[in-house]
C-alpha atoms as a PDB file:
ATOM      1  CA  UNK A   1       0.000   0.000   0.000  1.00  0.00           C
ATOM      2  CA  UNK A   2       0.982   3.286  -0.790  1.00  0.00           C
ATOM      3  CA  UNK A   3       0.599   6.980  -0.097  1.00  0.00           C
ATOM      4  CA  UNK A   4       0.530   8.839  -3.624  1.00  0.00           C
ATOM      5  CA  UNK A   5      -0.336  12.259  -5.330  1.00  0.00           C
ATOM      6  CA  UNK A   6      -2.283  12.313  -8.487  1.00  0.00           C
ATOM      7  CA  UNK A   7      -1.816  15.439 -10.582  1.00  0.00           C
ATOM      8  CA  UNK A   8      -4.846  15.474 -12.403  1.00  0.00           C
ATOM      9  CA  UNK A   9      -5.608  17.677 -15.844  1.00  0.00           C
ATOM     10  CA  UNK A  10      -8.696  16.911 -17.716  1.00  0.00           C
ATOM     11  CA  UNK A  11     -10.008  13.827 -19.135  1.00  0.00           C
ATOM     12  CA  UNK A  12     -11.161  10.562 -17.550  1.00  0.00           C
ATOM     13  CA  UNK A  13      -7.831   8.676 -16.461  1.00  0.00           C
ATOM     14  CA  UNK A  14      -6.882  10.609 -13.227  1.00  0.00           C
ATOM     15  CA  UNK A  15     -10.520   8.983 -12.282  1.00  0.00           C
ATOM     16  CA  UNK A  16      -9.951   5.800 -13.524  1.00  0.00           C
ATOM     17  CA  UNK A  17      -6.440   5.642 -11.662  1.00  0.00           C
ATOM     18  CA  UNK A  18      -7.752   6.606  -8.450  1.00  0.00           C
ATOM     19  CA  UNK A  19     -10.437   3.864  -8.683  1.00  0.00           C
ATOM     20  CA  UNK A  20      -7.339   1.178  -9.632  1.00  0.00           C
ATOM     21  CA  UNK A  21      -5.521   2.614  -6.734  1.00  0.00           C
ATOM     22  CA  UNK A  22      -7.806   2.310  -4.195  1.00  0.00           C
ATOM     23  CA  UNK A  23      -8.852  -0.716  -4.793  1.00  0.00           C
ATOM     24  CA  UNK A  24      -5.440  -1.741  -4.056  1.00  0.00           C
ATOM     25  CA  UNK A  25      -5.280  -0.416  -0.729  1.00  0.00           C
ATOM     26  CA  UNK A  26      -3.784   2.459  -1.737  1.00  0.00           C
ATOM     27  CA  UNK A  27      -4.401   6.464  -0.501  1.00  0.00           C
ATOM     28  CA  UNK A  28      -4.921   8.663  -3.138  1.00  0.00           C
ATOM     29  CA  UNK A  29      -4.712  12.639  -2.493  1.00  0.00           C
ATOM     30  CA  UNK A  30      -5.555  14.567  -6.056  1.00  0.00           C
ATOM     31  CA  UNK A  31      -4.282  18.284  -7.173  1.00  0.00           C
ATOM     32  CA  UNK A  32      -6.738  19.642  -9.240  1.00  0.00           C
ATOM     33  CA  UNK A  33      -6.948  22.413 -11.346  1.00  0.00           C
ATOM     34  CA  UNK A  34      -9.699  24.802 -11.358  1.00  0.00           C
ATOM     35  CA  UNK A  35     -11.789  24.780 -14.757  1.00  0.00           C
ATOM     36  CA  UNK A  36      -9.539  21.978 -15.909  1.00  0.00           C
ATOM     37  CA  UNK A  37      -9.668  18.899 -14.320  1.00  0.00           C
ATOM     38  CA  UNK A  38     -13.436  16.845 -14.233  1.00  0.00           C
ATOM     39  CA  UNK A  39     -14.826  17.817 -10.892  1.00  0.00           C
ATOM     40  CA  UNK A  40     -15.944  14.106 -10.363  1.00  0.00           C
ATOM     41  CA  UNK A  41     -12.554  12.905  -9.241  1.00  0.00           C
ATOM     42  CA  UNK A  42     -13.004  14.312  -6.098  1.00  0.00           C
ATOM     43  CA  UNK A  43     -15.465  11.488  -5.546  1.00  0.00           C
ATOM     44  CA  UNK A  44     -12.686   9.156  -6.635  1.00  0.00           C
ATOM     45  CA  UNK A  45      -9.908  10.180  -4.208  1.00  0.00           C
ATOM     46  CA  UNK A  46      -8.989  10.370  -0.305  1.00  0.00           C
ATOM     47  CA  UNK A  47      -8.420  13.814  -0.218  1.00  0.00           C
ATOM     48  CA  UNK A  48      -8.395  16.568  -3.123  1.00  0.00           C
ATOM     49  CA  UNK A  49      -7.209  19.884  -3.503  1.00  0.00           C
ATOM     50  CA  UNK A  50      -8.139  22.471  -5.618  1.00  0.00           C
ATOM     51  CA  UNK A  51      -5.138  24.821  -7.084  1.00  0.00           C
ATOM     52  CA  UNK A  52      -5.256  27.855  -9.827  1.00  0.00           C
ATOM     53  CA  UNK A  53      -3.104  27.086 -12.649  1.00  0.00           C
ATOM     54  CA  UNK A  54       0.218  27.845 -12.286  1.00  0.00           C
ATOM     55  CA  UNK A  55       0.352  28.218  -8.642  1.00  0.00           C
ATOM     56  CA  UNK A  56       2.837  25.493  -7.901  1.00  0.00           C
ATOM     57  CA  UNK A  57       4.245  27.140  -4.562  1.00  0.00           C
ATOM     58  CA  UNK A  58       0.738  26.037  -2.912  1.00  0.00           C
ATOM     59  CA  UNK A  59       1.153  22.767  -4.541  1.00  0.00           C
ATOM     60  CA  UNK A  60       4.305  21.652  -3.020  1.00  0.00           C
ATOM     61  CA  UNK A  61       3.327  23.072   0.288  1.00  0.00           C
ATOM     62  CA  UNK A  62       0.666  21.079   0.623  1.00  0.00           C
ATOM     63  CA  UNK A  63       2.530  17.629  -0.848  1.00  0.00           C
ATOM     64  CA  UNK A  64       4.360  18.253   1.618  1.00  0.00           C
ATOM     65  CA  UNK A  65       2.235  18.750   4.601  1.00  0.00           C
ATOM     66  CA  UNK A  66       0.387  15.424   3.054  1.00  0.00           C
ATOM     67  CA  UNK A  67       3.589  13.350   2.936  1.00  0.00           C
ATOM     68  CA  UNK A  68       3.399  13.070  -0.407  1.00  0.00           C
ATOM     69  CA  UNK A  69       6.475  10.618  -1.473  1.00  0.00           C
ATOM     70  CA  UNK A  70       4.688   9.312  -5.239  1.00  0.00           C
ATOM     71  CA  UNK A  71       3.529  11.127  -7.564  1.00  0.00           C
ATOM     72  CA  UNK A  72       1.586  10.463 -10.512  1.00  0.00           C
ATOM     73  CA  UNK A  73       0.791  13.123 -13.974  1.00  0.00           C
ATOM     74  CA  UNK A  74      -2.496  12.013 -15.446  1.00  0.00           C
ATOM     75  CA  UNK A  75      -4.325  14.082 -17.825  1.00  0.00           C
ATOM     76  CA  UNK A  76      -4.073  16.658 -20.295  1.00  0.00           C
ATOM     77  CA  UNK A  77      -3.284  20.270 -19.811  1.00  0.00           C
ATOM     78  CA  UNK A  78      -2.724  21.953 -23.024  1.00  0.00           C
ATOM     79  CA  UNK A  79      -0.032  24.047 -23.048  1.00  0.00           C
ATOM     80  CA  UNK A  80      -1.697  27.112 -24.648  1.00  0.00           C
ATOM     81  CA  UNK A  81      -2.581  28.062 -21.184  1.00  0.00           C
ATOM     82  CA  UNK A  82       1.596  29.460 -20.769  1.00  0.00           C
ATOM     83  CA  UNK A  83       0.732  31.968 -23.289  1.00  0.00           C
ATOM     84  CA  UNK A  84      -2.108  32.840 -22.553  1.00  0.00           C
ATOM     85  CA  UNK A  85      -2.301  33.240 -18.814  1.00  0.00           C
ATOM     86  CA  UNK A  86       1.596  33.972 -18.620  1.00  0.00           C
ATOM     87  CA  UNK A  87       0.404  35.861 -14.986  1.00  0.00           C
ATOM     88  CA  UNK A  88      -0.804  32.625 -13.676  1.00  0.00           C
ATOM     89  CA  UNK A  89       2.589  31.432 -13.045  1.00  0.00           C
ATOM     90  CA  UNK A  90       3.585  31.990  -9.189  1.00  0.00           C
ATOM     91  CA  UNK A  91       7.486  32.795  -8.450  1.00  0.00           C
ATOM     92  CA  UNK A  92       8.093  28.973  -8.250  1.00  0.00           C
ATOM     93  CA  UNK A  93       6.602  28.567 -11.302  1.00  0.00           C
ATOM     94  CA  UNK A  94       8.408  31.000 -13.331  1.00  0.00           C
ATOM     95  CA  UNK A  95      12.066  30.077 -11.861  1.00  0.00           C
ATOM     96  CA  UNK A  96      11.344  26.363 -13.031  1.00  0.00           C
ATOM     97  CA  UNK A  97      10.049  27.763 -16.790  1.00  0.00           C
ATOM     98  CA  UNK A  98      13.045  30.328 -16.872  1.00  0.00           C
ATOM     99  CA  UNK A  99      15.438  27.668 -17.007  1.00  0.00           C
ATOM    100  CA  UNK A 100      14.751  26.706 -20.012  1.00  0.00           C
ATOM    101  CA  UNK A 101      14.838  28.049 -23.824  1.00  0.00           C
ATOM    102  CA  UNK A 102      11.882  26.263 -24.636  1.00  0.00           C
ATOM    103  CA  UNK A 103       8.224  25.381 -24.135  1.00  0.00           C
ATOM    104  CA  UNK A 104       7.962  22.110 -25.567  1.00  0.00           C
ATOM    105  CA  UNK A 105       6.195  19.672 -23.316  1.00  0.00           C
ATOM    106  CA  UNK A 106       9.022  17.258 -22.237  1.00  0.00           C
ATOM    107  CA  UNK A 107      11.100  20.332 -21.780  1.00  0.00           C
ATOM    108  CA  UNK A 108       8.691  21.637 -18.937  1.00  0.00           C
ATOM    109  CA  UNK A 109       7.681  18.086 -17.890  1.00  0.00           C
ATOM    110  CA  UNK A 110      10.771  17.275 -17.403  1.00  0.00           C
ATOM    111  CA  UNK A 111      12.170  20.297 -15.474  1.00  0.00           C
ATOM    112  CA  UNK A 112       8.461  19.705 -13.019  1.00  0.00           C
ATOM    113  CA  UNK A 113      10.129  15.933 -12.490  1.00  0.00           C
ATOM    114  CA  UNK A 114      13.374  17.730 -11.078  1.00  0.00           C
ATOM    115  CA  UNK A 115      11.691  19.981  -8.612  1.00  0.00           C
ATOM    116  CA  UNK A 116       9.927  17.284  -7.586  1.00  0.00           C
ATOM    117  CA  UNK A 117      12.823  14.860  -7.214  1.00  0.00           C
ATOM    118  CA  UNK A 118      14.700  17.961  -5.469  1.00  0.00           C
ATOM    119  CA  UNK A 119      12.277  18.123  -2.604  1.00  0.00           C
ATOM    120  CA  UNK A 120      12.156  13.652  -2.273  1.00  0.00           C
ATOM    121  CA  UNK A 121       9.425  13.328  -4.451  1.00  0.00           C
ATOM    122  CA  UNK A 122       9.394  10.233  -6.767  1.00  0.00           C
ATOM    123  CA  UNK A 123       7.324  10.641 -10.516  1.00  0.00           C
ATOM    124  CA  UNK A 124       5.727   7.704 -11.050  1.00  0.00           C
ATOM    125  CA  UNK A 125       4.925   5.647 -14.414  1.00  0.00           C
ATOM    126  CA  UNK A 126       2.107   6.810 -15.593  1.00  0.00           C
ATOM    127  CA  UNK A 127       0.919   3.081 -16.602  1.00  0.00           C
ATOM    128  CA  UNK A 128       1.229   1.958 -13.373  1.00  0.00           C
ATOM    129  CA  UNK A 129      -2.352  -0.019 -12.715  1.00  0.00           C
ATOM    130  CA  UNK A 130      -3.260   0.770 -16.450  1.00  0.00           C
ATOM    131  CA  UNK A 131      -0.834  -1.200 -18.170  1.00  0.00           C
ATOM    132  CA  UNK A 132      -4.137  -3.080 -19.861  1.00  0.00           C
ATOM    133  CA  UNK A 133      -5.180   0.694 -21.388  1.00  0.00           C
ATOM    134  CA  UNK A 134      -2.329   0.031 -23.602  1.00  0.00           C
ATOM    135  CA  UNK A 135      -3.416  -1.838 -26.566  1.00  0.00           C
ATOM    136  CA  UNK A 136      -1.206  -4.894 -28.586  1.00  0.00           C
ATOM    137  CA  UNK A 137      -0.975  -4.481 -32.165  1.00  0.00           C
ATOM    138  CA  UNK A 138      -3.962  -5.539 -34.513  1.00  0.00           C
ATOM    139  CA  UNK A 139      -7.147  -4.891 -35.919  1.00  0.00           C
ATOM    140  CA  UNK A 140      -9.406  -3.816 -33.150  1.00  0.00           C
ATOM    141  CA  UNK A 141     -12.668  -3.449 -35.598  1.00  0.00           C
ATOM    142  CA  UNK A 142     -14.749  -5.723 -38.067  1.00  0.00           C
ATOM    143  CA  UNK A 143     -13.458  -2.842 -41.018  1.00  0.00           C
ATOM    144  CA  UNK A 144      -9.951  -4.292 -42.192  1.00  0.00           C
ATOM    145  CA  UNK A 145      -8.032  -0.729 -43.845  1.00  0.00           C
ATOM    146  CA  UNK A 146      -7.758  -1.016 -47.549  1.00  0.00           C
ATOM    147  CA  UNK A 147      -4.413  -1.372 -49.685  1.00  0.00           C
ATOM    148  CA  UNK A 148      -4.578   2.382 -49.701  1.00  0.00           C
ATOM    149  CA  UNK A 149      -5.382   2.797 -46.234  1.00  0.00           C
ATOM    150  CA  UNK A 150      -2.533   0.706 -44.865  1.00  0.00           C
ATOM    151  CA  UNK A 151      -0.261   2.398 -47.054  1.00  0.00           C
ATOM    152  CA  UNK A 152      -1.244   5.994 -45.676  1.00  0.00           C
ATOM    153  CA  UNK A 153      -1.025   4.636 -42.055  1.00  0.00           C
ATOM    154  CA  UNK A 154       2.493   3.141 -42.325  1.00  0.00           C
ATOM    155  CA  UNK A 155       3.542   6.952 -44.476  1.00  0.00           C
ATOM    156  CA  UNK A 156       1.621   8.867 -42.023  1.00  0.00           C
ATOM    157  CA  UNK A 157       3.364   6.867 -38.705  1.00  0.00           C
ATOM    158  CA  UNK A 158       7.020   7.497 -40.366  1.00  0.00           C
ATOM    159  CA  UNK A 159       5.895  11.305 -40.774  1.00  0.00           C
ATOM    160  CA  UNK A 160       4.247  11.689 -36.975  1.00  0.00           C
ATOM    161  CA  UNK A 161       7.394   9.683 -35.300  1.00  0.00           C
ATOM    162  CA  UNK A 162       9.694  12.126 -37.028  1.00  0.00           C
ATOM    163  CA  UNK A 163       7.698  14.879 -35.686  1.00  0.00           C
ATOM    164  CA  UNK A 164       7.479  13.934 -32.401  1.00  0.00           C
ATOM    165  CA  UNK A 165      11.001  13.692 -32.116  1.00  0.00           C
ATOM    166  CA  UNK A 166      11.100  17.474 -32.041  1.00  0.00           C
ATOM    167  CA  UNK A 167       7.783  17.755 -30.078  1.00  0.00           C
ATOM    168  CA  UNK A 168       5.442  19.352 -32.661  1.00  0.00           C
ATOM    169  CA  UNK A 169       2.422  16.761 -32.289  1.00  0.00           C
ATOM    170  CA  UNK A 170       1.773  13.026 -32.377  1.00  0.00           C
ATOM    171  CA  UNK A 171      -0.830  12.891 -34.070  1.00  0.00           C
ATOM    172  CA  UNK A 172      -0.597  13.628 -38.304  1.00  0.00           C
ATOM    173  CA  UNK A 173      -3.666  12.792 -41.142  1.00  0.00           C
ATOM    174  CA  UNK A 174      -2.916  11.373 -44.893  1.00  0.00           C
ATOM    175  CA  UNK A 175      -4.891  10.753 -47.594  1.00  0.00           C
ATOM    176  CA  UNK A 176      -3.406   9.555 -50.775  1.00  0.00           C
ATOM    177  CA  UNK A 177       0.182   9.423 -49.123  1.00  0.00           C
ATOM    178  CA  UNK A 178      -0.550  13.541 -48.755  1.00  0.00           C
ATOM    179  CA  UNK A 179      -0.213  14.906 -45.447  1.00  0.00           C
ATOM    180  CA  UNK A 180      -3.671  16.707 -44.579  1.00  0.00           C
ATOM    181  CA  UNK A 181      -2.189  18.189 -41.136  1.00  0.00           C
ATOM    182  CA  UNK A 182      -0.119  17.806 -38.162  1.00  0.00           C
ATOM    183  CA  UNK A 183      -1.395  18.046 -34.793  1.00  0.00           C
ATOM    184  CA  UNK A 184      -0.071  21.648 -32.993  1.00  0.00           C
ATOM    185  CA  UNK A 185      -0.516  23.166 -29.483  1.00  0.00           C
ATOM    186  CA  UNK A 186      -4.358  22.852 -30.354  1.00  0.00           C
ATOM    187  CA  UNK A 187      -4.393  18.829 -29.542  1.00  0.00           C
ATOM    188  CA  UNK A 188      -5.832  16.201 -31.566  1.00  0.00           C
ATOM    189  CA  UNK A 189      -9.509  16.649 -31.719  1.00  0.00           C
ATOM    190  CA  UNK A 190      -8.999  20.496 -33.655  1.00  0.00           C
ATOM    191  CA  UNK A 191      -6.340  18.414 -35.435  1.00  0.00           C
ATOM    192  CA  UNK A 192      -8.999  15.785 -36.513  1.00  0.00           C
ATOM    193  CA  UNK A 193     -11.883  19.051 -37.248  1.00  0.00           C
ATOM    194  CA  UNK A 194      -9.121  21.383 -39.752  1.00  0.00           C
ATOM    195  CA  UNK A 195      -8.466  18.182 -41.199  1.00  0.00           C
ATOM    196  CA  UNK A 196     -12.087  17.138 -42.628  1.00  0.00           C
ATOM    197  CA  UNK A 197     -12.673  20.779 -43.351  1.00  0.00           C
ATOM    198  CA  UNK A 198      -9.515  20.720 -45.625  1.00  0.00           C
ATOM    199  CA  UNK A 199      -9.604  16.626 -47.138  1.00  0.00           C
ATOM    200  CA  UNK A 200     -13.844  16.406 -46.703  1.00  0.00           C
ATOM    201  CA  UNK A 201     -13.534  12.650 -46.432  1.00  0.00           C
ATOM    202  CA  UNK A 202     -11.979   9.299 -46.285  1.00  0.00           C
ATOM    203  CA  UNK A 203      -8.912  10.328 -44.328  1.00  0.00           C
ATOM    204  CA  UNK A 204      -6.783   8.132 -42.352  1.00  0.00           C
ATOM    205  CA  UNK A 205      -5.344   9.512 -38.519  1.00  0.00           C
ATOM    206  CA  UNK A 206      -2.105   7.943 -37.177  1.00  0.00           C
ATOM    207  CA  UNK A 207      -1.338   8.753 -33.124  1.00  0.00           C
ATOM    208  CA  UNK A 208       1.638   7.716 -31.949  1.00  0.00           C
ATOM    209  CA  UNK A 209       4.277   8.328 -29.019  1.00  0.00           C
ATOM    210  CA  UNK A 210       7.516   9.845 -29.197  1.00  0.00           C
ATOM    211  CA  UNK A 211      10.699   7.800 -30.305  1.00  0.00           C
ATOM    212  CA  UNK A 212      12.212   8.490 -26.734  1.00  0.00           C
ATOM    213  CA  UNK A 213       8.699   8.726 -24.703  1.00  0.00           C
ATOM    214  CA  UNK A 214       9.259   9.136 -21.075  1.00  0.00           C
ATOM    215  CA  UNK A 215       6.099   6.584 -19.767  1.00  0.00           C
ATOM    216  CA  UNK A 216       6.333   9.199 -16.836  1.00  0.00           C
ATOM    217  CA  UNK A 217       4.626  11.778 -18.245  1.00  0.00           C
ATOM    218  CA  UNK A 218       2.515  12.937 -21.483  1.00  0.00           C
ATOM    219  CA  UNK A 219       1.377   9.868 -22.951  1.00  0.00           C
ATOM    220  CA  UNK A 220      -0.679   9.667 -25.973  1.00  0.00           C
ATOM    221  CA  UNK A 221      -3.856   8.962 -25.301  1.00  0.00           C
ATOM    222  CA  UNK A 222      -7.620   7.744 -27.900  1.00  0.00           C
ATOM    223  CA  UNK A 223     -10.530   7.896 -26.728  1.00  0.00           C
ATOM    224  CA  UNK A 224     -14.188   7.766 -27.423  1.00  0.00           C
ATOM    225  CA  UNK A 225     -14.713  11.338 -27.923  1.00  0.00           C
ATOM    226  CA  UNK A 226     -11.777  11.388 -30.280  1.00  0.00           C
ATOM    227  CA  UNK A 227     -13.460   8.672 -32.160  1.00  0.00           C
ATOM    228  CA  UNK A 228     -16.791  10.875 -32.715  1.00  0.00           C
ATOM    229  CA  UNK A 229     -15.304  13.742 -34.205  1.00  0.00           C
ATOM    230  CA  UNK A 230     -13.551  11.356 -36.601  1.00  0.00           C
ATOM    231  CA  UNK A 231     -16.744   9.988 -37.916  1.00  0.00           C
ATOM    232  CA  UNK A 232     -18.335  13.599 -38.301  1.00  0.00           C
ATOM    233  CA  UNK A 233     -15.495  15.192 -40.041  1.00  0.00           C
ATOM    234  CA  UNK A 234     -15.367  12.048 -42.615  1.00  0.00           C
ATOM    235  CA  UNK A 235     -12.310  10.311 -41.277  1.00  0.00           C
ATOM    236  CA  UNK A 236     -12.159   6.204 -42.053  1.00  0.00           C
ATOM    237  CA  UNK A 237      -8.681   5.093 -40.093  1.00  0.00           C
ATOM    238  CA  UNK A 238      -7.756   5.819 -36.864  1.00  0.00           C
ATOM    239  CA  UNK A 239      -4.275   4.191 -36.023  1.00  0.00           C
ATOM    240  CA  UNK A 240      -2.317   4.162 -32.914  1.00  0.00           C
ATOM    241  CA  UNK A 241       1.310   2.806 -31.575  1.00  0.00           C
ATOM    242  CA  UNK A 242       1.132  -0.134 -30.026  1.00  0.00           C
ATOM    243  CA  UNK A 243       1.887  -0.266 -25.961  1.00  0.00           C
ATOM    244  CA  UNK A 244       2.601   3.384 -26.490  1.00  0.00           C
ATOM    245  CA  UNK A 245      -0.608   4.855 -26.895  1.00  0.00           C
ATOM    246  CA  UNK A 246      -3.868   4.831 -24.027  1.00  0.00           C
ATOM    247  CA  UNK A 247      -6.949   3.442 -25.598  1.00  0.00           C
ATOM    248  CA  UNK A 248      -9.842   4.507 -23.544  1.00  0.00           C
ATOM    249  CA  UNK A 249     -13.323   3.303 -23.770  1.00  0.00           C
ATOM    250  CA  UNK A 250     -12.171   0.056 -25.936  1.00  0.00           C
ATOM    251  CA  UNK A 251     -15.542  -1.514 -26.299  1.00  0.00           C
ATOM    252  CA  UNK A 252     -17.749   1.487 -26.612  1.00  0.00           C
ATOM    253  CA  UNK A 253     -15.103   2.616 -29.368  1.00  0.00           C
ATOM    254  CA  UNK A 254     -15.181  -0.727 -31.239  1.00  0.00           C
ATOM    255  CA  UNK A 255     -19.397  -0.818 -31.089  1.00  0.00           C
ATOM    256  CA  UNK A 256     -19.213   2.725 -32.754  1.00  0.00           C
ATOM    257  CA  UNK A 257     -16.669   1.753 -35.324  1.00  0.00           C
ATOM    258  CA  UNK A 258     -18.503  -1.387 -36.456  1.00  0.00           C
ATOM    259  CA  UNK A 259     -21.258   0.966 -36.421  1.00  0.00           C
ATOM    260  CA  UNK A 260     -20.106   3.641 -38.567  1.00  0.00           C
ATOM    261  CA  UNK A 261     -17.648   1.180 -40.973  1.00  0.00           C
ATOM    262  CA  UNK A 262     -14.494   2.884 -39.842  1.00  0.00           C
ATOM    263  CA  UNK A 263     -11.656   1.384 -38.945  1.00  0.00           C
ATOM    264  CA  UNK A 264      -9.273   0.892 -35.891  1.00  0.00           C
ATOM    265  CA  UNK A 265      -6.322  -0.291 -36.248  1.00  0.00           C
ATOM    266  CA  UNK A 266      -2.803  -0.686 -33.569  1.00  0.00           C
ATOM    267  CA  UNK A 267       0.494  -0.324 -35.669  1.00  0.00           C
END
């Protein structure tokens, strides 16, 4: 049993990692962010506190009045939010981001991990309980991709592993071998929309993880939601790394597919 922070941003997994957690005996205190992360995890945890964005003085105060030793990073905080709440950012904050030439997301991640480790605090896996989440290659769906299909996902996962080398999105869209767009600082889902208001249809969408992908922090992540906005911008493939990418709502994703003829496929 263990004693362990959850730094939750938005989306479903802090939740379902609390759940996993307690279940195995373990005490879960959650730092949540105030119009980011889904107020329902507070029904998940032992304890939850709420913080501003960027106030990360607070935050290790009270880790350390909890005797915080674990941490885990679920959950996605896009970071737009440095440019455009730039005040947010508390002193400790700052100092941290000053360090650094760059915004990318391992770049700041990875800095956060430091602090942490500065003051004895240990950044977990961010699989650990979900290692299932993490799907094994194969066709998940009754829709097998065509000739052409499989030949834009195997293009379009050479173009989105180069890219994530130098951080500028995971996620990229082909049709015909032609790249439709790259996923920015917008995420995946506004990724998925400019792409069926530029290609119309029949596109195929390739998520993957980073060549060197720190399983600490930032992992891609699919879900059901992602799915939708696939099928209503005209979108047939959706492909994703194997063991390298979360696949939420597996079942409820596959139904849909079937449903829809669409395809799911792990590379």
């Amino acid at each position: 049993m263990a004693r362990i922070g959850l730094v939750a941003g938005s989306g479903q997994l802090p939740a379902v990692f609390a759940k996993r957690a307690k279940e195995r005996g373990d005490t879960v205190i959650a730092f949540g962010l105030i119009g980011i992360t889904d107020k329902g995890l507070e029904g998940c945890v032992d304890k939850m506190h709420w913080l501003e964005f960027g106030n990360l003085k607070k935050a290790l105060l009270l880790a350390a009045i909890d005797r915080i030793r674990k941490i885990i990073l679920l959950g996605k905080v896009k970071k737009d939010l440095f440019y455009k709440k730039p005040e947010a950012l508390d002193a400790e904050a700052k100092k941290f981001l000053g360090k650094d030439n760059d915004k990318k997301d391992y770049s700041i991640l990875s800095e956060a991990t430091k602090v942490l480790k500065a003051v004895g605090i240990e950044v977990l896996d961010s699989t650990t309980y979900m290692e299932d989440l993490l799907p094994a290659k194969g066709v998940l769906t009754r829709r097998l991709p065509s000739g052409p299909e499989s030949d834009d996902i195997e293009y379009a996962r050479i173009v989105a592993r180069e890219l994530a080398r130098f951080d500028v999105g995971q996620t990229v869209v082909v049709k015909d071998k032609n790249v439709i767009s790259v996923e920015g600082a917008e995420g995946t889902d506004q990724t998925i929309k400019r792409s069926g208001e530029l290609a119309k249809s029949g596109f195929t969408v390739v998520k993957v993880a980073r060549p060197n992908q720190d399983m600490r922090f930032d992992v891609p992540l699919i879900g059901l939601d992602t799915l939708k906005i696939l099928i209503a911008a005209g979108g047939k493939v959706l492909a994703i790394e194997e063991k390298r990418v979360f696949l939420m709502d597996k079942e409820e994703m596959v139904s849909l597919a079937d449903e829809k003829d669409i395809s799911i496929v792990v590379v």
